[in-house]
Protein backbone atom coordinates (compact mmCIF):
# COMPACT_ATOMS: atom_id res chain seq x y z
CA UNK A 1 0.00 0.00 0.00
CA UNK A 2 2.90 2.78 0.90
CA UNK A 3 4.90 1.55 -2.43
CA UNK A 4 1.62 2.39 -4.38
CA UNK A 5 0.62 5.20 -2.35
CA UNK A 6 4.40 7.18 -2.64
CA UNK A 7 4.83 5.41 -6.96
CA UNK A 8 1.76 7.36 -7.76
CA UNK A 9 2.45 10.61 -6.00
CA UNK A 10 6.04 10.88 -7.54
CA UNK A 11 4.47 11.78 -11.40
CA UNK A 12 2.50 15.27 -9.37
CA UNK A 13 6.04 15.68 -7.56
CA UNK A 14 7.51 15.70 -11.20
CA UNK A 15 4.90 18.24 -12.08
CA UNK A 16 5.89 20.55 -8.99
CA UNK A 17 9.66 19.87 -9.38
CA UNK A 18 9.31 21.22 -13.01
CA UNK A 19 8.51 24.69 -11.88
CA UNK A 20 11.75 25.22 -11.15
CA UNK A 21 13.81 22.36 -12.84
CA UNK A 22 14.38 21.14 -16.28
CA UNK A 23 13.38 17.77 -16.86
CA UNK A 24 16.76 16.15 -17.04
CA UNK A 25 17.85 17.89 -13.95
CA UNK A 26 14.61 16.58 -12.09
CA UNK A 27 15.76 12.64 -13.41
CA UNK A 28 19.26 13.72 -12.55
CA UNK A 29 18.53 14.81 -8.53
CA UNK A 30 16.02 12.18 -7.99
CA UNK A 31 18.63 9.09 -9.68
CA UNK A 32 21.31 10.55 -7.97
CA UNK A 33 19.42 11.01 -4.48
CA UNK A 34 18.08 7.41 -4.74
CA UNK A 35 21.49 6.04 -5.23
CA UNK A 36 23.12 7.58 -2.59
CA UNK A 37 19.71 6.30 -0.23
CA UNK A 38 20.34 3.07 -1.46
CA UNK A 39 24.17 2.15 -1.89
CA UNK A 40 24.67 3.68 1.88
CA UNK A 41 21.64 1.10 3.13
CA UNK A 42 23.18 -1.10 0.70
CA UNK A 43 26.24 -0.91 2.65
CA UNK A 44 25.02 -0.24 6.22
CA UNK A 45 23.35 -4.04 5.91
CA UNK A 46 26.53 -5.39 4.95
CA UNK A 47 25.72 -5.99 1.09
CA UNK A 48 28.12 -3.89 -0.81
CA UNK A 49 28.28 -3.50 -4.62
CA UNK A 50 28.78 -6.53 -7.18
CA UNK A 51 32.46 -7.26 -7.86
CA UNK A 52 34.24 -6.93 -10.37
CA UNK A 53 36.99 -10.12 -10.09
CA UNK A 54 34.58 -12.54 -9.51
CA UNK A 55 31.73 -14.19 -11.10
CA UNK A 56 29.57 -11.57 -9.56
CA UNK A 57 30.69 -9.34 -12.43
CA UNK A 58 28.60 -10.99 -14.96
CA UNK A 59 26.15 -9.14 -13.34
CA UNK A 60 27.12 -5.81 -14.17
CA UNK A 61 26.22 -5.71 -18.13
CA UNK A 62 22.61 -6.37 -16.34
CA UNK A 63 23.10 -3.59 -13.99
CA UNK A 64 23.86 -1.60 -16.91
CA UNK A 65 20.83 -2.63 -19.02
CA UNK A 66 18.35 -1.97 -15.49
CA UNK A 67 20.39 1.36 -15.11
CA UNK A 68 19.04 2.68 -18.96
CA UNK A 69 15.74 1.00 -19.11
CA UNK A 70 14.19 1.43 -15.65
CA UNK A 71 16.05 4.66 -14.77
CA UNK A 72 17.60 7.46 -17.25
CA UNK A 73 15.52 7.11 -20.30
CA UNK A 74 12.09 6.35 -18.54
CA UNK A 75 12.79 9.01 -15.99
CA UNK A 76 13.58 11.72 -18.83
CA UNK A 77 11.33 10.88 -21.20
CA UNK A 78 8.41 11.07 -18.09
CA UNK A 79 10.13 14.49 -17.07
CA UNK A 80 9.93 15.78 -20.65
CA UNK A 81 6.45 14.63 -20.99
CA UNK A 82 5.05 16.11 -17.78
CA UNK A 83 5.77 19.71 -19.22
CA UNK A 84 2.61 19.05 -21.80
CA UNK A 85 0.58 16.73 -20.29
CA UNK A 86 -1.01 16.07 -16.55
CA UNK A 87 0.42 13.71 -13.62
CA UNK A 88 -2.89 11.84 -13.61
CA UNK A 89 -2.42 10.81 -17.26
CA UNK A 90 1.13 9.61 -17.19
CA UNK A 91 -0.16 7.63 -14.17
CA UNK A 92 -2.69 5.79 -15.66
CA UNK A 93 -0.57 5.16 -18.70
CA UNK A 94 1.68 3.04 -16.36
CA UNK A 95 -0.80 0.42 -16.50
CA UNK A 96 0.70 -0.52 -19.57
CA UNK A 97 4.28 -2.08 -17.95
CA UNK A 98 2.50 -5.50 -16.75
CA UNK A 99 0.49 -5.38 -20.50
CA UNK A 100 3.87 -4.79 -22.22
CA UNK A 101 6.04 -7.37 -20.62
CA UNK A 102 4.02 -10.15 -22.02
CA UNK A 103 5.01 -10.04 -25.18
CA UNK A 104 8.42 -9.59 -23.65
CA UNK A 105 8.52 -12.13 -21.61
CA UNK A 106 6.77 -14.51 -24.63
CA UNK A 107 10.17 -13.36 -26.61
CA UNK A 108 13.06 -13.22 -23.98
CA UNK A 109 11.55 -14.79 -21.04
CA UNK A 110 12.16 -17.94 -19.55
CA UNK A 111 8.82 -20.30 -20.33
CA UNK A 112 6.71 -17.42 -19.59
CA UNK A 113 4.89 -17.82 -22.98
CA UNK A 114 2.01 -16.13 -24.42
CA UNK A 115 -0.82 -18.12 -24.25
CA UNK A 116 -4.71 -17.35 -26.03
CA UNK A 117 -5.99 -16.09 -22.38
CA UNK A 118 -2.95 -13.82 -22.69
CA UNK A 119 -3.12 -12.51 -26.20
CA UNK A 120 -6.82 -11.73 -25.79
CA UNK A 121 -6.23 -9.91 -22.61
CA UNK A 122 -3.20 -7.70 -24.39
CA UNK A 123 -5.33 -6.82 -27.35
CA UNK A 124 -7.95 -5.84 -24.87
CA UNK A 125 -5.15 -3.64 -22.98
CA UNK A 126 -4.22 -2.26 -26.25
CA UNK A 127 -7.49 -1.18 -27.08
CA UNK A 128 -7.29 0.67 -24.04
CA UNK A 129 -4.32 2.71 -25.12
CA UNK A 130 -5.79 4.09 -28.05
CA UNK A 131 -8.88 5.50 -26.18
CA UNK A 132 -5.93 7.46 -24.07
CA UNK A 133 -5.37 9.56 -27.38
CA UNK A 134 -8.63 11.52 -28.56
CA UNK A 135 -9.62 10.67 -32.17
CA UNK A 136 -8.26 14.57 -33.63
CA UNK A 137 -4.87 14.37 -31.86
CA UNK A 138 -4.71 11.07 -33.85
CA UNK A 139 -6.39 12.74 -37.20
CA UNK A 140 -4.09 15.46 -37.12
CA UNK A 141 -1.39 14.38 -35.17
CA UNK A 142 2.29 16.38 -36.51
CA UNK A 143 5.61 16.06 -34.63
CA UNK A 144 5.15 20.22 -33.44
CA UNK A 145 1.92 18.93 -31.61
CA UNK A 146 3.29 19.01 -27.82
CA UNK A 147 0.71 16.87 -25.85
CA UNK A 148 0.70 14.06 -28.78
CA UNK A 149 4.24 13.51 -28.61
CA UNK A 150 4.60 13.72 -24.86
CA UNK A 151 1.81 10.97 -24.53
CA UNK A 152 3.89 9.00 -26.98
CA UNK A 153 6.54 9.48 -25.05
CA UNK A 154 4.77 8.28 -22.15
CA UNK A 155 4.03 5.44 -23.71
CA UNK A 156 7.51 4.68 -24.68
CA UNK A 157 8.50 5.13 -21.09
CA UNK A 158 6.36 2.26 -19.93
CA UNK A 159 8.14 0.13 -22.70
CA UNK A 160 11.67 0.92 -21.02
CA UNK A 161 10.19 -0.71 -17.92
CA UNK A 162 8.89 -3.32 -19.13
CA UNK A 163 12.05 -4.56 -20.77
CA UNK A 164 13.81 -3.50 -17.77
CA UNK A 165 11.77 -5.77 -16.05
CA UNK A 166 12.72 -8.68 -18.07
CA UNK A 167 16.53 -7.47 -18.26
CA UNK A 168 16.33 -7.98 -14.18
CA UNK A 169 14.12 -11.52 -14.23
CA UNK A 170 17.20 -12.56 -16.44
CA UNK A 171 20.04 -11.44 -14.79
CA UNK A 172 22.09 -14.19 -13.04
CA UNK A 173 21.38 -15.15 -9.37
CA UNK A 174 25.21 -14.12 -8.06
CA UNK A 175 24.30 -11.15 -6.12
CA UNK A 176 21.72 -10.20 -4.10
CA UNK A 177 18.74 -7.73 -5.49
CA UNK A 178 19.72 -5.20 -3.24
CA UNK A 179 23.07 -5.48 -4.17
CA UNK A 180 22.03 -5.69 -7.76
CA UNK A 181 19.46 -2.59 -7.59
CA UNK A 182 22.38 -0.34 -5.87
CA UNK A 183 25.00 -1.41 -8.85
CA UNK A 184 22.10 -0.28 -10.96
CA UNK A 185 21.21 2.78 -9.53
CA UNK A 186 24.75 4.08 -9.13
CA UNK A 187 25.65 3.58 -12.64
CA UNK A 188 22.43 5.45 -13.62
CA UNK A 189 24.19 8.24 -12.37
CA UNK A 190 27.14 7.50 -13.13
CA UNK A 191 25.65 8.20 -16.66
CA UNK A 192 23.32 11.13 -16.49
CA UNK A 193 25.31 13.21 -14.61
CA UNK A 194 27.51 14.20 -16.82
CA UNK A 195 24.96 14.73 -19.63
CA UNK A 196 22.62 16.94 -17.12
CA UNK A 197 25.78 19.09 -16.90
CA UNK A 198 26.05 19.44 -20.71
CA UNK A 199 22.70 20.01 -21.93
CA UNK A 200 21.53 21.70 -18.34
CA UNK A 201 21.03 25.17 -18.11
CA UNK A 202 21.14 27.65 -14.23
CA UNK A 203 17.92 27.21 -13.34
CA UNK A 204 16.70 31.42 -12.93
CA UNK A 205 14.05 31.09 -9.92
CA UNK A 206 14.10 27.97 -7.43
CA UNK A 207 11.28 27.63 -5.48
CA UNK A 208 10.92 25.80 -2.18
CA UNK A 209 8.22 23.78 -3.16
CA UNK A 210 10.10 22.94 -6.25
CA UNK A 211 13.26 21.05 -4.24
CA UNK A 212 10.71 19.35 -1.69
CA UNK A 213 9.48 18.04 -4.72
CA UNK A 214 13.17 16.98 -5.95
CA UNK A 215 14.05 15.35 -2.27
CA UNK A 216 10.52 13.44 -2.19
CA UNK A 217 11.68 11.74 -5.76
CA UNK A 218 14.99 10.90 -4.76
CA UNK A 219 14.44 9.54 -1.11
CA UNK A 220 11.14 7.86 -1.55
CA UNK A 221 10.21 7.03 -5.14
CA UNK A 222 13.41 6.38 -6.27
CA UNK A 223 15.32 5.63 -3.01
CA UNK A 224 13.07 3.98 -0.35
CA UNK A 225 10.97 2.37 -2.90
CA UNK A 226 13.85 0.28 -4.20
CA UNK A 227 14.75 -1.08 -0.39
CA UNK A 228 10.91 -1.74 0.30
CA UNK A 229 10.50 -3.35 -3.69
CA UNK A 230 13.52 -5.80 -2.75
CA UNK A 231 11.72 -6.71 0.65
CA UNK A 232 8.43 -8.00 -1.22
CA UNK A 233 10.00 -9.81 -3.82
CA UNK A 234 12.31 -12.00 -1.10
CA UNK A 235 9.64 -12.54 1.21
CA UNK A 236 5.91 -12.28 -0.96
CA UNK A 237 7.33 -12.81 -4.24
CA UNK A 238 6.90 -11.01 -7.61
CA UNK A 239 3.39 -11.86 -7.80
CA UNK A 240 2.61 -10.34 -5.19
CA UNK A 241 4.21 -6.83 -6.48
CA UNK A 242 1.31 -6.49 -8.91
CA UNK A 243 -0.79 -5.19 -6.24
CA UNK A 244 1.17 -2.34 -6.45
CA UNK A 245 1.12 -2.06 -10.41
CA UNK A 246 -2.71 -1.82 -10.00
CA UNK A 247 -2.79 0.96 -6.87
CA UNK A 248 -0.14 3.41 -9.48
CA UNK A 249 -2.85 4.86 -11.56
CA UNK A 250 -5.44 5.13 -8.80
CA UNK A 251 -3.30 6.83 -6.67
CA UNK A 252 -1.62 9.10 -9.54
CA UNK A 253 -5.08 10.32 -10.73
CA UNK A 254 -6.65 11.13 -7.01
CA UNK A 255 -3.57 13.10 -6.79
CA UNK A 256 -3.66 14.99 -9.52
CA UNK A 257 -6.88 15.75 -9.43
CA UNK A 258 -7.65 16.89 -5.70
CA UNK A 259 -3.69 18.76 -5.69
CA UNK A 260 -3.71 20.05 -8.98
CA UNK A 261 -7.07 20.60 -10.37
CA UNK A 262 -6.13 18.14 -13.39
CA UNK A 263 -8.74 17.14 -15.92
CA UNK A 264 -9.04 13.59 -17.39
CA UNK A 265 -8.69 13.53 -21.26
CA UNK A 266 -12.15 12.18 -22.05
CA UNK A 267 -11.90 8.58 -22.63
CA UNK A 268 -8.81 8.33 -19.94
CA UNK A 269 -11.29 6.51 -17.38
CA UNK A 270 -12.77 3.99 -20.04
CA UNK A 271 -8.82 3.87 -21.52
CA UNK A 272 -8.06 2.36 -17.53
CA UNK A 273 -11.07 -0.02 -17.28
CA UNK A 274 -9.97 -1.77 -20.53
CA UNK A 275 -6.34 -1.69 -19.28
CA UNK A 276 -7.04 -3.38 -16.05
CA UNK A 277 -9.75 -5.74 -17.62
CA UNK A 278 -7.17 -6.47 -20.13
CA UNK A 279 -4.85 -7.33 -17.71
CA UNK A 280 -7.14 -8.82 -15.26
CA UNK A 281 -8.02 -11.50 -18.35
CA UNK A 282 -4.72 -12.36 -19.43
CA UNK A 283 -3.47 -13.28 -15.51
CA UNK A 284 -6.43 -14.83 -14.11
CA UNK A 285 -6.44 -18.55 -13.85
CA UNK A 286 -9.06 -20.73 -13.36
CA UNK A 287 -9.00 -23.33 -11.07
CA UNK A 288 -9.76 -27.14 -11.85
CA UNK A 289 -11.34 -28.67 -8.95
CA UNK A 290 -11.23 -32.61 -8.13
CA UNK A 291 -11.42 -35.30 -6.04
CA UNK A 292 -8.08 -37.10 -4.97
């Protein structure tokens, strides 16, 4: 409930940081916050890093791979995005990271194939995802329209996490996940920093509200949210974790709505009922019951 509850308040902390804050300086502080958060727990529990002489450092072309897909690009192209569009949609378009990864996981998985159940339920999801995009913006969509292209780009943000999430189910089993998630992370900025330095510019007028907004995203989000994510996989398992995937969008739009006076695009709401349902079809099982 708290990973859902601080997930979907992070894209209206976005919105606030980017009063002050360019969009690759917002996913600069908030990777660079929640690797500092979560190499010094990391550390403190007696973990440490991957090595490097050992065959713990197969793991790091992984790390590398989770550092990209679930980090820098998805947190940029969600920054960039959140200039044109509102926190409650790039919430709900989240939805789409359990709906994307099973075609993924059909492709580079490990027996996780697609079956019919599962195909219906992702053309169902997919359905869903073009009622997020009104029937003009499609009609007369250009690469100068703003909100089209960030919701594109919102899109292709929950695509990054979805392989991401497959690039971490492969990984080998030589390191812990906390020590695997802190490798991650501190690569991630390892590899932004620099390139928020190039293309950053001073930001004019800094607002208080703007670097609460910055510290929440680093130290819970981004930080916290790793620790608690590793606790639930080792002790509920990764089943269990889409409990959270489903609270995201509820919690993102509530948010956005009663903090910032956002409006739903009109078929947003029917967009997230076919999503879930979607997704709801292609994971339920039925149960055979008999007599032994």
């Amino acid at each position: 409930f708290f990973l859902g509850f601080i997930w979907g308040f992070s894209f209206l902390a976005v919105s606030i940081s980017l009063e002050s804050f360019s969009p690759i300086q917002v996913a600069t502080s908030r990777i660079v916050i929640g690797a500092f958060v979560v190499l010094i727990f990391c550390l403190s529990v007696g973990e440490g890093l991957p090595k490097f002489k050992s065959e713990a450092k197969t793991i790091w072309p992984y790390c590398a791979g989770m550092a990209l897909l679930s980090n820098v690009i998805p947190f940029c192209l969600l920054s960039w995005a959140l200039l044109h569009v509102t926190s409650s949609f790039a919430g709900i378009t989240m939805t789409m990271v359990p709906l994307a990864v099973l075609p993924l996981a059909h492709i580079f998985g490990k027996g996780d194939y697609m079956t019919t159940r599962k195909v219906i339920g992702f053309l169902i999801g997919f359905v869903g995802v073009l009622f997020l995009f009104e029937p003009s913006e499609v009609l007369n969509f250009s690469f100068q329209d703003a909100t089209v292209l960030s919701k594109i780009l919102c899109l292709l943000a929950t695509l990054c996490y979805a392989t991401g999430s497959i690039i971490t189910r492969r990984s080998p089993q030589t390191v812990s996940s906390l020590s695997f998630s802190s490798g991650a992370l501190l690569l991630a900025a390892l590899i932004i920093t620099p390139i928020s330095f190039i293309f950053s510019d001073l930001t004019p007028i800094i607002t208080l509200k703007s670097i609460i907004g910055l510290l929440f995203l680093g130290f819970l989000p981004t930080g916290l949210a790793t620790i608690i994510l590793v606790y639930l996989v080792k002790n509920s398992g990764p089943s269990f974790m889409s409990l959270v995937n489903y609270q995201v969008p509820i919690w993102a739009v509530l948010f956005g709505v009663f903090f910032n006076q956002e409006t739903l695009p009109t078929g947003a709401m029917f967009a997230l009922f076919l999503i879930f349902f979607g997704l709801f079809f292609s994971q339920y099982k039925t149960k055979k019951s008999g007599l032994s």
